[in-house]
N, C-alpha and C. Protein backbone atom coordinates (compact mmCIF):
# COMPACT_ATOMS: atom_id res chain seq x y z
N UNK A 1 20.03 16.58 14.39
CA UNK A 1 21.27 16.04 13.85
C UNK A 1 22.43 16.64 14.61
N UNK A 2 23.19 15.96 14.75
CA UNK A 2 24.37 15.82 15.73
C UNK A 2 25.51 16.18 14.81
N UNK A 3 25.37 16.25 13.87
CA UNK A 3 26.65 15.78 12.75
C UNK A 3 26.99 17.56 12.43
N UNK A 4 26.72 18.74 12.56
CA UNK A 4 26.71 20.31 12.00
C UNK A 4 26.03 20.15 10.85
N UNK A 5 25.09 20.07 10.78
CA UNK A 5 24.25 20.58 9.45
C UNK A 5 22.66 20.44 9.98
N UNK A 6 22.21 22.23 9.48
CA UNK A 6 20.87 21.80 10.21
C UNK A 6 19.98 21.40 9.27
N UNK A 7 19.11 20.92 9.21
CA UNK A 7 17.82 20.54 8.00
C UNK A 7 16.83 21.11 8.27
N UNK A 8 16.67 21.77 6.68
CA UNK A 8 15.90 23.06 6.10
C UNK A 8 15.00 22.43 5.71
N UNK A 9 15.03 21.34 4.97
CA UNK A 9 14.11 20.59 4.08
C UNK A 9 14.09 19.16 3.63
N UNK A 10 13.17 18.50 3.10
CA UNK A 10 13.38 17.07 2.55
C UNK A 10 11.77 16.84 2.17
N UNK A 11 12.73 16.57 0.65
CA UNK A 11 11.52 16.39 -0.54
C UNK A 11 11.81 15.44 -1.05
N UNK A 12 11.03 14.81 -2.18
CA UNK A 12 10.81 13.48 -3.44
C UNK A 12 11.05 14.42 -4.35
N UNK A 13 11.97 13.21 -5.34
CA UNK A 13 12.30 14.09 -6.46
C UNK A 13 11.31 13.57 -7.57
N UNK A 14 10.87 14.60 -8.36
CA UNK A 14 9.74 13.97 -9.33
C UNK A 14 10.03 13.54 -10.16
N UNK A 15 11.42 12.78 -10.63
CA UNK A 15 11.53 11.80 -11.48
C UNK A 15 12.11 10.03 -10.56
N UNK A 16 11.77 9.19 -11.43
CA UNK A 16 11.95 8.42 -10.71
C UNK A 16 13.28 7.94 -11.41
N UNK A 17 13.93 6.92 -10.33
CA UNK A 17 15.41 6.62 -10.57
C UNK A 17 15.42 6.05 -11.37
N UNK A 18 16.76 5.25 -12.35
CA UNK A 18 16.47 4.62 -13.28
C UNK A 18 15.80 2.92 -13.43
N UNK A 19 15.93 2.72 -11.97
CA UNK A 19 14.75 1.35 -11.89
C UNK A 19 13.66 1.29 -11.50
N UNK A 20 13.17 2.62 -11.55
CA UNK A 20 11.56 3.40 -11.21
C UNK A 20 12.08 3.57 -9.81
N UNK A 21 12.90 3.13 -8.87
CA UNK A 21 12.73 3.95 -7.23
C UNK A 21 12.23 5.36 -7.32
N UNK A 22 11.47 5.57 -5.99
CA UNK A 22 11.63 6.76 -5.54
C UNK A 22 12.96 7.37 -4.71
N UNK A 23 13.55 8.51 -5.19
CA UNK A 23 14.69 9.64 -4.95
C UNK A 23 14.26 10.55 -3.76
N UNK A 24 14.95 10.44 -3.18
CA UNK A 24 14.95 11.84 -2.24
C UNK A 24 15.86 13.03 -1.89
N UNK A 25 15.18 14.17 -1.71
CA UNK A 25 16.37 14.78 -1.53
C UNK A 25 16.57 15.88 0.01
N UNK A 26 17.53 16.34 0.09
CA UNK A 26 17.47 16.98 1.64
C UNK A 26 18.09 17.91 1.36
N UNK A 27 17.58 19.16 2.12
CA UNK A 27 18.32 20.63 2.46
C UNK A 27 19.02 20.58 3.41
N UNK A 28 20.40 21.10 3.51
CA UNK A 28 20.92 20.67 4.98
C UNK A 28 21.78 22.31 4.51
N UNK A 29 22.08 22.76 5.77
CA UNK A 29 22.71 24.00 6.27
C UNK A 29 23.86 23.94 6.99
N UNK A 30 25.26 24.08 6.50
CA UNK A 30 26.25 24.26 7.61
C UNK A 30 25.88 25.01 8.89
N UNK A 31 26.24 24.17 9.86
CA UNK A 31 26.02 24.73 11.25
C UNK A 31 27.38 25.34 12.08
N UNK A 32 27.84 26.19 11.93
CA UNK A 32 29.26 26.41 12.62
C UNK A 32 29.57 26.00 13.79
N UNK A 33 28.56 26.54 14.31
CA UNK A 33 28.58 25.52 16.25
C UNK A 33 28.55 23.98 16.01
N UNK A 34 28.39 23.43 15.15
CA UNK A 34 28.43 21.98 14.94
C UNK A 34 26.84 21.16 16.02
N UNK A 35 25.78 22.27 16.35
CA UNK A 35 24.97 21.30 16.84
C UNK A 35 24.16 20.81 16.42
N UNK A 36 23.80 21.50 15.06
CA UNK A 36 22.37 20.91 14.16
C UNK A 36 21.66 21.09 14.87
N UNK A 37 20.72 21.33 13.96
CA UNK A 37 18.71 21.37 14.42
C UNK A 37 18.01 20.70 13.34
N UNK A 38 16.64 20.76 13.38
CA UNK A 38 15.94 20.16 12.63
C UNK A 38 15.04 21.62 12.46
N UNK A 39 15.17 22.62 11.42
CA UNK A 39 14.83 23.74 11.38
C UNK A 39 13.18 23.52 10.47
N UNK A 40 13.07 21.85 10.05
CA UNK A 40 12.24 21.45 9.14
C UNK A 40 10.85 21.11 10.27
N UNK A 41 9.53 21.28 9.35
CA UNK A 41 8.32 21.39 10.36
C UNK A 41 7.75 20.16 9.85
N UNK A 42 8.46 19.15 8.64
CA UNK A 42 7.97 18.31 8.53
C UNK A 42 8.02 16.94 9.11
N UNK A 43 7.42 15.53 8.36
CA UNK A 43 8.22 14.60 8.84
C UNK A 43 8.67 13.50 7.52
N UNK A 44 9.22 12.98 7.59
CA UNK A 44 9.86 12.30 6.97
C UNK A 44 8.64 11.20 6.53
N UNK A 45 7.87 10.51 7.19
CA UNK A 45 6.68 9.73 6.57
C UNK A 45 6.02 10.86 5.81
N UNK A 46 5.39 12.02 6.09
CA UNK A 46 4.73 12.46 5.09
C UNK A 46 5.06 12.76 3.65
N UNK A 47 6.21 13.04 3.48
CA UNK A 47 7.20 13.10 2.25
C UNK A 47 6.66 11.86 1.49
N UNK A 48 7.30 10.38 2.19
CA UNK A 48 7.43 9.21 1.50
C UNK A 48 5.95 8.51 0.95
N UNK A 49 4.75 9.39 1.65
CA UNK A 49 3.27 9.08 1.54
C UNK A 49 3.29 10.18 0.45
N UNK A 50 3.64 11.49 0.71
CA UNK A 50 3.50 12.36 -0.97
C UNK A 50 3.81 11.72 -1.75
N UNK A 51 5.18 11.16 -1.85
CA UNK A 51 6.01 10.72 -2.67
C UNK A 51 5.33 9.71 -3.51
N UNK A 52 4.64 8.53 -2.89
CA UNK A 52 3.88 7.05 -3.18
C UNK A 52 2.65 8.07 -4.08
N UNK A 53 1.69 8.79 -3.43
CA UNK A 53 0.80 8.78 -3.86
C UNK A 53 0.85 10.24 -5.53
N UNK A 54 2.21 10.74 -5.13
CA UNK A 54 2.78 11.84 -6.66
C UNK A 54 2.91 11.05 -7.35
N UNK A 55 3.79 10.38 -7.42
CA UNK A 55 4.57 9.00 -8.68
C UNK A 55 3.72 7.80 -8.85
């Protein structure tokens, strides 16, 4: 990420929204140098496959 904030994390939230969606949520870290990283070892499909197969 380009934007200063690095990402720590990104999870499903275990309730579902109020029209049953699945929620997500993200850790993000002010970056002072403004370059961002992706400090996270995950990926973003595996979340949304937890996510399907938690809820």
């Amino acid at each position: 990420m380009k934007i200063g904030f690095n990402v720590l994390g990104i999870d499903y939230s275990p309730i579902k929204g109020g029209k049953g969606n699945i929620e997500f949520l993200i850790h993000l870290q002010k970056d002072e140098d403004k370059g961002g990283q992706n400090l996270w070892s995950g990926t973003v499909s595996e979340v949304v496959e937890r996510a399907v197969e938690g809820l």
